[in-house]
Protein backbone atom coordinates (compact mmCIF):
# COMPACT_ATOMS: atom_id res chain seq x y z
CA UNK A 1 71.48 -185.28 109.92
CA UNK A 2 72.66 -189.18 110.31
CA UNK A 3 70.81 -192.19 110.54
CA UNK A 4 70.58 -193.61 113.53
CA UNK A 5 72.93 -196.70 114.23
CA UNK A 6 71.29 -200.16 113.91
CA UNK A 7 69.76 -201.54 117.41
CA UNK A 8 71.35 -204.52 119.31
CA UNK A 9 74.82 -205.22 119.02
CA UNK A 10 74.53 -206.98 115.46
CA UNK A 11 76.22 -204.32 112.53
CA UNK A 12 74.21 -203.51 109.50
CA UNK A 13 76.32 -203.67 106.17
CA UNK A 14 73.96 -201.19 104.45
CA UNK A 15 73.92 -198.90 107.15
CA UNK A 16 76.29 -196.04 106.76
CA UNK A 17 76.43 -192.72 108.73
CA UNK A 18 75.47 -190.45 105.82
CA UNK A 19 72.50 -187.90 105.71
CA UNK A 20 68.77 -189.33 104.52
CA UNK A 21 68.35 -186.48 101.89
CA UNK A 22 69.24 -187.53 98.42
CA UNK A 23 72.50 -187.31 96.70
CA UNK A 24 72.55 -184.24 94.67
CA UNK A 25 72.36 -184.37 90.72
CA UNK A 26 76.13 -184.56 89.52
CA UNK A 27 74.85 -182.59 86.20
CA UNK A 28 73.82 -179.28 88.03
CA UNK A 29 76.30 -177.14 88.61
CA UNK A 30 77.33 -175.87 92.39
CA UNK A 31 74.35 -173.64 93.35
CA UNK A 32 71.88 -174.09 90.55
CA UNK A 33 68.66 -174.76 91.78
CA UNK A 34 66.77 -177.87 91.13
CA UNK A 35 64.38 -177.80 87.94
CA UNK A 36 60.72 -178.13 88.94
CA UNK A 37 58.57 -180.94 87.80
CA UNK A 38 57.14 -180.60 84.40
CA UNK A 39 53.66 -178.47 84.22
CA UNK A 40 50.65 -178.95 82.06
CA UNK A 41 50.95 -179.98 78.03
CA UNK A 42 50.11 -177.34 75.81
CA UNK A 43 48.04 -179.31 73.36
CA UNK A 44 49.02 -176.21 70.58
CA UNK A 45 52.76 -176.53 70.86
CA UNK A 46 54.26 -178.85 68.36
CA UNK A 47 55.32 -182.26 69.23
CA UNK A 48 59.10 -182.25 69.47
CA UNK A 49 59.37 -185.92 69.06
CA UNK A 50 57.53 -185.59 65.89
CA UNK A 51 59.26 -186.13 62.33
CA UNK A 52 60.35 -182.69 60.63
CA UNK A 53 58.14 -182.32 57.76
CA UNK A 54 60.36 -179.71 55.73
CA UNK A 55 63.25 -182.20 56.10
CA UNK A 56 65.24 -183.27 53.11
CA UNK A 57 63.73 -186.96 51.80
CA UNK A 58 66.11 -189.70 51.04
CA UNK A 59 65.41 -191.11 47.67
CA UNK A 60 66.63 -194.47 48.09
CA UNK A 61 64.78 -194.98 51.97
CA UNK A 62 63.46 -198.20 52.27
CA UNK A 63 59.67 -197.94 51.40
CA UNK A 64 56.71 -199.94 52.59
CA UNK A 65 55.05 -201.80 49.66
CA UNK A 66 51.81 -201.94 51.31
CA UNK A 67 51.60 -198.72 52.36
CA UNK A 68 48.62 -197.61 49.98
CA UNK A 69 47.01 -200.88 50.32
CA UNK A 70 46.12 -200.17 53.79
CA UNK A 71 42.71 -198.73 54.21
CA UNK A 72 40.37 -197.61 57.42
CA UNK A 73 37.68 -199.61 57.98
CA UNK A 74 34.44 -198.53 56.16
CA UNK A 75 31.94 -196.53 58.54
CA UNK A 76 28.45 -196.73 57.78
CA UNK A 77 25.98 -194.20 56.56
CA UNK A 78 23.98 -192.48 58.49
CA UNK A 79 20.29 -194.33 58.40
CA UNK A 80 22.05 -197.64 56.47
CA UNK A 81 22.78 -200.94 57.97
CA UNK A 82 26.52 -201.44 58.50
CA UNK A 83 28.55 -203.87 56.06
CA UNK A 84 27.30 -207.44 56.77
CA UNK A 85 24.56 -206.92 58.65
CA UNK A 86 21.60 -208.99 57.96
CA UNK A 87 17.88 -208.79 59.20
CA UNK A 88 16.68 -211.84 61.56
CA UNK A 89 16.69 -215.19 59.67
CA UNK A 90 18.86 -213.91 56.74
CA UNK A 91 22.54 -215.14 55.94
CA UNK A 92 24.84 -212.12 56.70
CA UNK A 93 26.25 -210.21 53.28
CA UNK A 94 29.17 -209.70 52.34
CA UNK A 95 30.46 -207.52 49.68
CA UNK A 96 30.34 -209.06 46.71
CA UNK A 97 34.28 -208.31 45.10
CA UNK A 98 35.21 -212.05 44.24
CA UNK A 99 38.89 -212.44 42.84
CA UNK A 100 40.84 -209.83 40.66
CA UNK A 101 40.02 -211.10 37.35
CA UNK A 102 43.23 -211.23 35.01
CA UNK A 103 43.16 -208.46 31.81
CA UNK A 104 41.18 -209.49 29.11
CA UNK A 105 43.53 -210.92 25.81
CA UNK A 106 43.80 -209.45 23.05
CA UNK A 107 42.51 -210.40 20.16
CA UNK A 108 44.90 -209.85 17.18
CA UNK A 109 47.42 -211.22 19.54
CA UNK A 110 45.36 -214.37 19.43
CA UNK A 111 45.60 -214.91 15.53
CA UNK A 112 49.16 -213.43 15.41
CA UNK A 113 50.16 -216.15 17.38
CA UNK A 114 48.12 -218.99 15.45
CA UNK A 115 49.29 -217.76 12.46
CA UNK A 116 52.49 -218.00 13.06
CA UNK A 117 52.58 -221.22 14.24
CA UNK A 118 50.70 -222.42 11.01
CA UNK A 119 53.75 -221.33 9.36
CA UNK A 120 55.39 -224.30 10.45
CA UNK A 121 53.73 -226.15 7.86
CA UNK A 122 53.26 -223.53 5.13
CA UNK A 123 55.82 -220.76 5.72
CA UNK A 124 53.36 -218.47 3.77
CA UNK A 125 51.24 -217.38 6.88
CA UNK A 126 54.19 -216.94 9.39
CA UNK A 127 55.16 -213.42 7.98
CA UNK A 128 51.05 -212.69 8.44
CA UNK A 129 51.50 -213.60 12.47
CA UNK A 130 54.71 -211.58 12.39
CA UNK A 131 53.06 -208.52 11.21
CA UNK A 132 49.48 -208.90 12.91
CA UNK A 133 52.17 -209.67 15.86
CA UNK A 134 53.45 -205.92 15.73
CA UNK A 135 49.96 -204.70 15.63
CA UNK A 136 49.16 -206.42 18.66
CA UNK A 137 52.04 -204.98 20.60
CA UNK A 138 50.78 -201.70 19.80
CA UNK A 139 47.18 -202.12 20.80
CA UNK A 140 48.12 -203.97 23.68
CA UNK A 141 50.42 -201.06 25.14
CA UNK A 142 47.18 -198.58 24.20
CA UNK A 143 44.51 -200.24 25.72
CA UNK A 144 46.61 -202.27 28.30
CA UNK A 145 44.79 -205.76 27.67
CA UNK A 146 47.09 -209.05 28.17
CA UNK A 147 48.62 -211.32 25.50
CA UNK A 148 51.92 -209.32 25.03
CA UNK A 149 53.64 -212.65 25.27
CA UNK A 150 51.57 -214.30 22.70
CA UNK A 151 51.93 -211.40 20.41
CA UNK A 152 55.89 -211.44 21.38
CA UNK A 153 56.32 -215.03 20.27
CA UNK A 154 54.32 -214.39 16.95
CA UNK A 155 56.63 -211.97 15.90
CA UNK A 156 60.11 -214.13 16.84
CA UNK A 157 58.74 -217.17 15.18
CA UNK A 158 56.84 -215.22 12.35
CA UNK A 159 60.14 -213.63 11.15
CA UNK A 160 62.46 -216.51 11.50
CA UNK A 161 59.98 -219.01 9.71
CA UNK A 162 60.01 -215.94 7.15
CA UNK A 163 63.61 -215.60 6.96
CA UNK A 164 63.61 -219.79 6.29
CA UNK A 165 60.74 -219.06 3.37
CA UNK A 166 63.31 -216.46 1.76
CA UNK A 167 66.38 -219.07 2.15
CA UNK A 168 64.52 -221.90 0.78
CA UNK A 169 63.04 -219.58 -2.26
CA UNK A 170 66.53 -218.34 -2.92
CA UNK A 171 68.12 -221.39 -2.87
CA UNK A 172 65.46 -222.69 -5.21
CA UNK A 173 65.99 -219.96 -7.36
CA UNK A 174 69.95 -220.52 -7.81
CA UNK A 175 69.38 -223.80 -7.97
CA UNK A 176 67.33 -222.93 -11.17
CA UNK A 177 69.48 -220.65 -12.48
CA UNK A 178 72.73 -223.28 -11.89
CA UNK A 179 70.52 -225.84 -14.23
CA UNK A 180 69.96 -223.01 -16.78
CA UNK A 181 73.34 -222.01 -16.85
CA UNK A 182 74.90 -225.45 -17.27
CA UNK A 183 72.11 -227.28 -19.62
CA UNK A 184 73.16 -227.38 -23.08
CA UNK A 185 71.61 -225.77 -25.51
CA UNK A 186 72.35 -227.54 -28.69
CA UNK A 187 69.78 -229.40 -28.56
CA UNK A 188 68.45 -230.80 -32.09
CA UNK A 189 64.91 -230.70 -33.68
């Protein structure tokens, strides 16, 4: 079957004498008939675009960081008022969360640190803030409380104002001994 040619005498550029019916599919092979339309969805067969759940993981994936952080929204009891509801001539409530409050600091990290820094002016206390500096460190990794900075600088500047105590002393003492040593002893009554 052809088209019919264009009326009048005028020529139609898109007219052409080929059959109406559609081209044929260029991927079927000679003969093959044409695949039917698809039927109903089974709503039991899996989802082939779907992601293969027994497929290997890659370790090093890029992973989104707020992927735990993101929550449904909270539905409300049965027989309760939903989140922020309030009766008729009441300002609406919200939960009351407030800011995340920073770890509490711990104490011995406190007086390490003070300690130590009183050694400046009398080296005897700075090997005190080293040690109660140590102590901290431990309780702090146990109970997970803050001040591990603190308790960190108590113990640097605890055991090099210590290490200056035990120059100093041992340069006093030589010094000492050096006098001994050269002093005469013939000294008369």
């Amino acid at each position: 079957m052809t088209n019919p040619p264009p009326p009048g005498n005028w020529s139609d550029p898109t007219w052409s004498a080929q059959p109406s019916s559609p081209a044929p599919d260029p991927t079927l092979a000679a003969g093959q008939p044409v695949p039917a339309q698809p039927g109903p969805v089974d709503s039991y067969a899996p989802d082939p675009y779907a992601p293969d759940p027994y497929a290997p993981v890659d370790p090093y994936a890029p992973v989104d960081p707020y992927a735990g952080a993101k929550q449904p929204a909270a539905q409300p009891m049965p027989g309760y008022a939903p989140p922020g509801y309030a009766p008729p001539g009441y300002p609406p409530q919200y939960p009351g969360y407030g800011y995340p409050q920073p770890p509490k600091t711990n104490g011995m990290a406190i007086a390490a640190f003070v300690l130590a820094l009183i050694g400046f002016t009398s080296c005897i206390t700075a090997p005190i803030g080293a040690i109660l500096g140590h102590v901290a460190q431990k309780q702090i990794r146990l109970s997970g409380e803050g001040g591990a900075g603190m308790a960190k600088a108590a113990i640097i500047v605890g055991w090099i104002l210590t290490g200056f105590l035990v120059l100093v002393i041992a340069i006093y003492a030589a010094a000492i001994i050096y006098a001994i040593a050269t002093s005469d002893n013939s000294s008369s009554y």
